[in-house]
C-alpha atoms as a PDB file:
ATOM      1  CA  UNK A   1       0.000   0.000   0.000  1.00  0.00           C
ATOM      2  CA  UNK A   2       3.067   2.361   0.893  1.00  0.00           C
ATOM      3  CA  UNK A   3       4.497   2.044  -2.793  1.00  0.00           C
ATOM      4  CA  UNK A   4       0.844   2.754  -4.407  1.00  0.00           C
ATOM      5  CA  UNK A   5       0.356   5.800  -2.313  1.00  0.00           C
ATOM      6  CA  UNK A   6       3.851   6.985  -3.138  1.00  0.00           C
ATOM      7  CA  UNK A   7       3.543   7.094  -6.691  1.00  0.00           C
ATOM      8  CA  UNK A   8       0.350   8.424  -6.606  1.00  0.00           C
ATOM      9  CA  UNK A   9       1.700  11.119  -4.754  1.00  0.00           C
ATOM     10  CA  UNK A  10       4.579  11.481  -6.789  1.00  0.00           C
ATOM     11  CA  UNK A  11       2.861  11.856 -10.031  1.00  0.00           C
ATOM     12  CA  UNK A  12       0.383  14.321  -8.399  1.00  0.00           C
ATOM     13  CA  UNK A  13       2.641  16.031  -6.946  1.00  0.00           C
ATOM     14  CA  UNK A  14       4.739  16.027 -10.777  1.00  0.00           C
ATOM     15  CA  UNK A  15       1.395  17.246 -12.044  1.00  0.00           C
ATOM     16  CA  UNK A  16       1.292  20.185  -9.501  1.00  0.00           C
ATOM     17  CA  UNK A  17       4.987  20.870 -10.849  1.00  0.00           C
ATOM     18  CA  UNK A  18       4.503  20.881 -14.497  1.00  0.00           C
ATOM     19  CA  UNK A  19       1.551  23.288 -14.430  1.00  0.00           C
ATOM     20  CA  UNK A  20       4.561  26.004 -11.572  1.00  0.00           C
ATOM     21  CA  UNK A  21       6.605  25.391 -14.436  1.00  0.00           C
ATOM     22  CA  UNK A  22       3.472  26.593 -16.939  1.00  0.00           C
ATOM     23  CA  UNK A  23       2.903  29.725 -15.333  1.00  0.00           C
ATOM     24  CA  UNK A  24       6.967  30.774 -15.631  1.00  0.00           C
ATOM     25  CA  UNK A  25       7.111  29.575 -19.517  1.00  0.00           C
ATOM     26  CA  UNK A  26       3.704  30.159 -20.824  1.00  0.00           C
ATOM     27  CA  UNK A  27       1.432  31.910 -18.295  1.00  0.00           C
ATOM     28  CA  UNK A  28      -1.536  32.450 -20.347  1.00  0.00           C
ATOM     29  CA  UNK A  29      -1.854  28.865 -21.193  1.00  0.00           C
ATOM     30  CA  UNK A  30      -1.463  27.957 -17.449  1.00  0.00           C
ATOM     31  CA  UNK A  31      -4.228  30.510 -16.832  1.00  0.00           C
ATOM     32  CA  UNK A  32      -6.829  28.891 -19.182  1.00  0.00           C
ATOM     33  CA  UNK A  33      -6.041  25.503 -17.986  1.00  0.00           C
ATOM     34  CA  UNK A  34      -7.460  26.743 -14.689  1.00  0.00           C
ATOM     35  CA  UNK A  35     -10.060  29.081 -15.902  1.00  0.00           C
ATOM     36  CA  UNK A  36      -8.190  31.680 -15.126  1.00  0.00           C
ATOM     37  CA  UNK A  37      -7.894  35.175 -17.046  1.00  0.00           C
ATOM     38  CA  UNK A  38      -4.266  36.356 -17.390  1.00  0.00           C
ATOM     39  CA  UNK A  39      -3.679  40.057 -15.410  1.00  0.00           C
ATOM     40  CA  UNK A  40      -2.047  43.042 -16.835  1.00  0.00           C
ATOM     41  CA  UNK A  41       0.890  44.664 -15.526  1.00  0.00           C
ATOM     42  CA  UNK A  42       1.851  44.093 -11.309  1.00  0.00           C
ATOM     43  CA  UNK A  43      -0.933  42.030 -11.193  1.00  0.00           C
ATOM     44  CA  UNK A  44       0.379  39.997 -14.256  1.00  0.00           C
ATOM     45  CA  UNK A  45       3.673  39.833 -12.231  1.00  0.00           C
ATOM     46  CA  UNK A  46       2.102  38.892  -9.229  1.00  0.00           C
ATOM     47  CA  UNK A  47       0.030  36.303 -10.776  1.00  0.00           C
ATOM     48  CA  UNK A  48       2.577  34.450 -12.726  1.00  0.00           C
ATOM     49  CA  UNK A  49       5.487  34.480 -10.134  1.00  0.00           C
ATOM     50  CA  UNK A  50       2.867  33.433  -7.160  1.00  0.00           C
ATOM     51  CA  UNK A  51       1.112  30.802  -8.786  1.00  0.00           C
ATOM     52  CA  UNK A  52       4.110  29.561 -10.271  1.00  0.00           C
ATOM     53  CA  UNK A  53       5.995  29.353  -7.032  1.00  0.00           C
ATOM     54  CA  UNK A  54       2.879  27.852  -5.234  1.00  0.00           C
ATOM     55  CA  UNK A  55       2.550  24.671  -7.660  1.00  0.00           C
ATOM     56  CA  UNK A  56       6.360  24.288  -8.100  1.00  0.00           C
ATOM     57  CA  UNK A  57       6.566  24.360  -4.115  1.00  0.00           C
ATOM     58  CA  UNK A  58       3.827  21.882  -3.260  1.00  0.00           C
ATOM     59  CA  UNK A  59       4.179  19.862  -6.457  1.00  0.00           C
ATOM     60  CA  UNK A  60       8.169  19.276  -5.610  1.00  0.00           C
ATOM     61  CA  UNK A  61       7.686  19.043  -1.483  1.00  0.00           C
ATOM     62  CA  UNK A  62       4.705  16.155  -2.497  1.00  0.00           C
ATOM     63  CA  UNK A  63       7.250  14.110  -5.085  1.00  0.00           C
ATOM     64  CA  UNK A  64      10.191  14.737  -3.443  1.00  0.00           C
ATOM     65  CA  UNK A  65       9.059  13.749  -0.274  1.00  0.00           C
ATOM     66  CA  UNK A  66       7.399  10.610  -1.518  1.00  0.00           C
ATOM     67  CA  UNK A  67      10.232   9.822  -3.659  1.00  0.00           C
ATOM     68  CA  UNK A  68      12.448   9.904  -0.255  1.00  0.00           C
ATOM     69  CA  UNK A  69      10.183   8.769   2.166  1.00  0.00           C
ATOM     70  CA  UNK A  70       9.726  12.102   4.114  1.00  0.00           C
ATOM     71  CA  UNK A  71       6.664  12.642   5.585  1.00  0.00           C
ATOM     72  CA  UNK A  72       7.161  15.914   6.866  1.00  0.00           C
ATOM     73  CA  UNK A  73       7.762  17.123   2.869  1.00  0.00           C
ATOM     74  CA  UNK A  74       4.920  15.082   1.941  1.00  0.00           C
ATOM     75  CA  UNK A  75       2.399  16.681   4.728  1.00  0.00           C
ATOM     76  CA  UNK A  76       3.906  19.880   4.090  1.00  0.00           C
ATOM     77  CA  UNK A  77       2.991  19.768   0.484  1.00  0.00           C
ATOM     78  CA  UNK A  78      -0.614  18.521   0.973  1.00  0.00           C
ATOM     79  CA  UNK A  79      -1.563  21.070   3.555  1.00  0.00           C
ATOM     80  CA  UNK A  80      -0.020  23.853   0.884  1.00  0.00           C
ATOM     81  CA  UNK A  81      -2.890  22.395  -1.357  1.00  0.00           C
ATOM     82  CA  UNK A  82      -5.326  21.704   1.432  1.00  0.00           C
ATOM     83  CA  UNK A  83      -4.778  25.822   2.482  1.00  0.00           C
ATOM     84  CA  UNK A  84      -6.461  26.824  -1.007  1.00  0.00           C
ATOM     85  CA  UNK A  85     -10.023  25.048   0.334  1.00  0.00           C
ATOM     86  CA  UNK A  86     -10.887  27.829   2.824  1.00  0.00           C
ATOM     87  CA  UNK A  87      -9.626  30.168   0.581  1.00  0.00           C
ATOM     88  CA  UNK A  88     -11.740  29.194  -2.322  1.00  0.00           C
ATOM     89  CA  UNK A  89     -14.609  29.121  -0.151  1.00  0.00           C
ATOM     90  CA  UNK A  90     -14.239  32.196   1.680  1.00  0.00           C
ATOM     91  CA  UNK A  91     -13.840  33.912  -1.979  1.00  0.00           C
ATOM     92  CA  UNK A  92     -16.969  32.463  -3.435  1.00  0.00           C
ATOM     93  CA  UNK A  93     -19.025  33.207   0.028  1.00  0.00           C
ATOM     94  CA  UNK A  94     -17.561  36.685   0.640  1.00  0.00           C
ATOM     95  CA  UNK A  95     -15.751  38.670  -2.382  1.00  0.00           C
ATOM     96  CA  UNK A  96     -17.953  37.743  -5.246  1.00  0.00           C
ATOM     97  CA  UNK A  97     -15.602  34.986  -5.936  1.00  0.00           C
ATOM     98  CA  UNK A  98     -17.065  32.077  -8.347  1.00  0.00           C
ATOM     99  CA  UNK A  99     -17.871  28.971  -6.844  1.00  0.00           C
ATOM    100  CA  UNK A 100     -15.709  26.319  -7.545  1.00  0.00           C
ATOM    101  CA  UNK A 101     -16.704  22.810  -6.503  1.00  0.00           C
ATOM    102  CA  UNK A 102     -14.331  20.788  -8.843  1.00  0.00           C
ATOM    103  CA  UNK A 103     -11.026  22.441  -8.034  1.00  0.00           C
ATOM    104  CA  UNK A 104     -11.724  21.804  -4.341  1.00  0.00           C
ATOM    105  CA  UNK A 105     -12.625  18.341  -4.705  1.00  0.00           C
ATOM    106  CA  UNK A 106      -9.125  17.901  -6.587  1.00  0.00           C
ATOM    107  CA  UNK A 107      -7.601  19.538  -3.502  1.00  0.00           C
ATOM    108  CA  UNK A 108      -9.466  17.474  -1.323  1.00  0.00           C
ATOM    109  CA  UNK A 109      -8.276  14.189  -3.162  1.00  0.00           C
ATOM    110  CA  UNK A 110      -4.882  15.736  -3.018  1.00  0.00           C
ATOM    111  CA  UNK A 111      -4.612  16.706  -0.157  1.00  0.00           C
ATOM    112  CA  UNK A 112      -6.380  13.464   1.125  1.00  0.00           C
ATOM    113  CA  UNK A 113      -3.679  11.438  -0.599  1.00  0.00           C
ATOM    114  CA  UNK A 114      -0.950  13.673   0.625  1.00  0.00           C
ATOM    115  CA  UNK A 115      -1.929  12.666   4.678  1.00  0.00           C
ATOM    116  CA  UNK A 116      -2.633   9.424   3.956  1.00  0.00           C
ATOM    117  CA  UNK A 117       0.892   9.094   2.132  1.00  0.00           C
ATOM    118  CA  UNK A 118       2.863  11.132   5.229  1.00  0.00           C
ATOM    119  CA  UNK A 119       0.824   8.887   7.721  1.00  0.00           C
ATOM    120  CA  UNK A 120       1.807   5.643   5.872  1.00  0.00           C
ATOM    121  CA  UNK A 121       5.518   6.666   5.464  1.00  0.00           C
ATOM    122  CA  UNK A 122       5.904   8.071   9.462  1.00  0.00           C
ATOM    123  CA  UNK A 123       4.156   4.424  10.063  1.00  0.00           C
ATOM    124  CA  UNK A 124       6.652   1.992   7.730  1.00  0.00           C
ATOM    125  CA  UNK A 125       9.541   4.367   9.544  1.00  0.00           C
ATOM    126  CA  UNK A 126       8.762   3.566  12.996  1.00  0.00           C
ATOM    127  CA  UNK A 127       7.627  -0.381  12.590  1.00  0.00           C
ATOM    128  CA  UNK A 128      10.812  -0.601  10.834  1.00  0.00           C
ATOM    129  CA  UNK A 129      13.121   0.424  14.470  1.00  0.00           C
ATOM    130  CA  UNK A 130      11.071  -2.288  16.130  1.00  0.00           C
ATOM    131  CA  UNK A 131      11.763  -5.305  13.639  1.00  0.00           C
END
């Protein structure tokens, strides 16, 4: 069960890296993929280099702490995703924000995998000091 979680985590966690890596190279492709509109000017800036840094951090904490068995990486990751459910919600139910039940339910799963994949590894690490 450890190894399936793992590489589930790792490709999800690849997934959340590859679309980081979108917003630095081609930003208003990255946008549309998430229904997003592209900014203009420090907006633009802010946009691109926060959203890029956000999915290159938790993408590479999630795979690289899966890859090396580091739970801490791992839960660090999935709570980076898990943080963007209150924020959705508080968006849609205060600012005017749109309501967007599909991207939180793929942060739920991620984040969902992400604990269950920390839990599993902290788990394997301490049966292993009592074999």
């Amino acid at each position: 069960m450890l190894t399936l979680l793992r590489t589930v985590t790792i490709l999800l966690g690849l997934g959340l890296l590859l679309i980081g890596l979108g917003w630095w190279v081609h930003p208003a492709a990255a946008a549309e993929m998430l229904g997003a509109s592209l900014l203009d000017g420090t907006g633009r800036s802010t946009q691109i280099g926060d959203s890029g840094a956000f999915f290159v951090g938790a993408g590479g904490l999630l795979a690289i702490g899966a890859l090396r068995k580091q739970a801490a990486l791992v839960l660090v990751g999935a709570c980076l995703v898990g943080l963007v459910i209150p924020g959705r919600v508080l968006s849609a139910m205060t600012h005017g924000g749109a309501w967007t039940p599909d991207e939180i339910l793929g942060e739920c799963v991620i984040l969902t995998v992400g604990l269950l994949t920390a839990a599993a590894i902290s788990r394997s690490k301490a049966s292993s000091l009592f074999e």
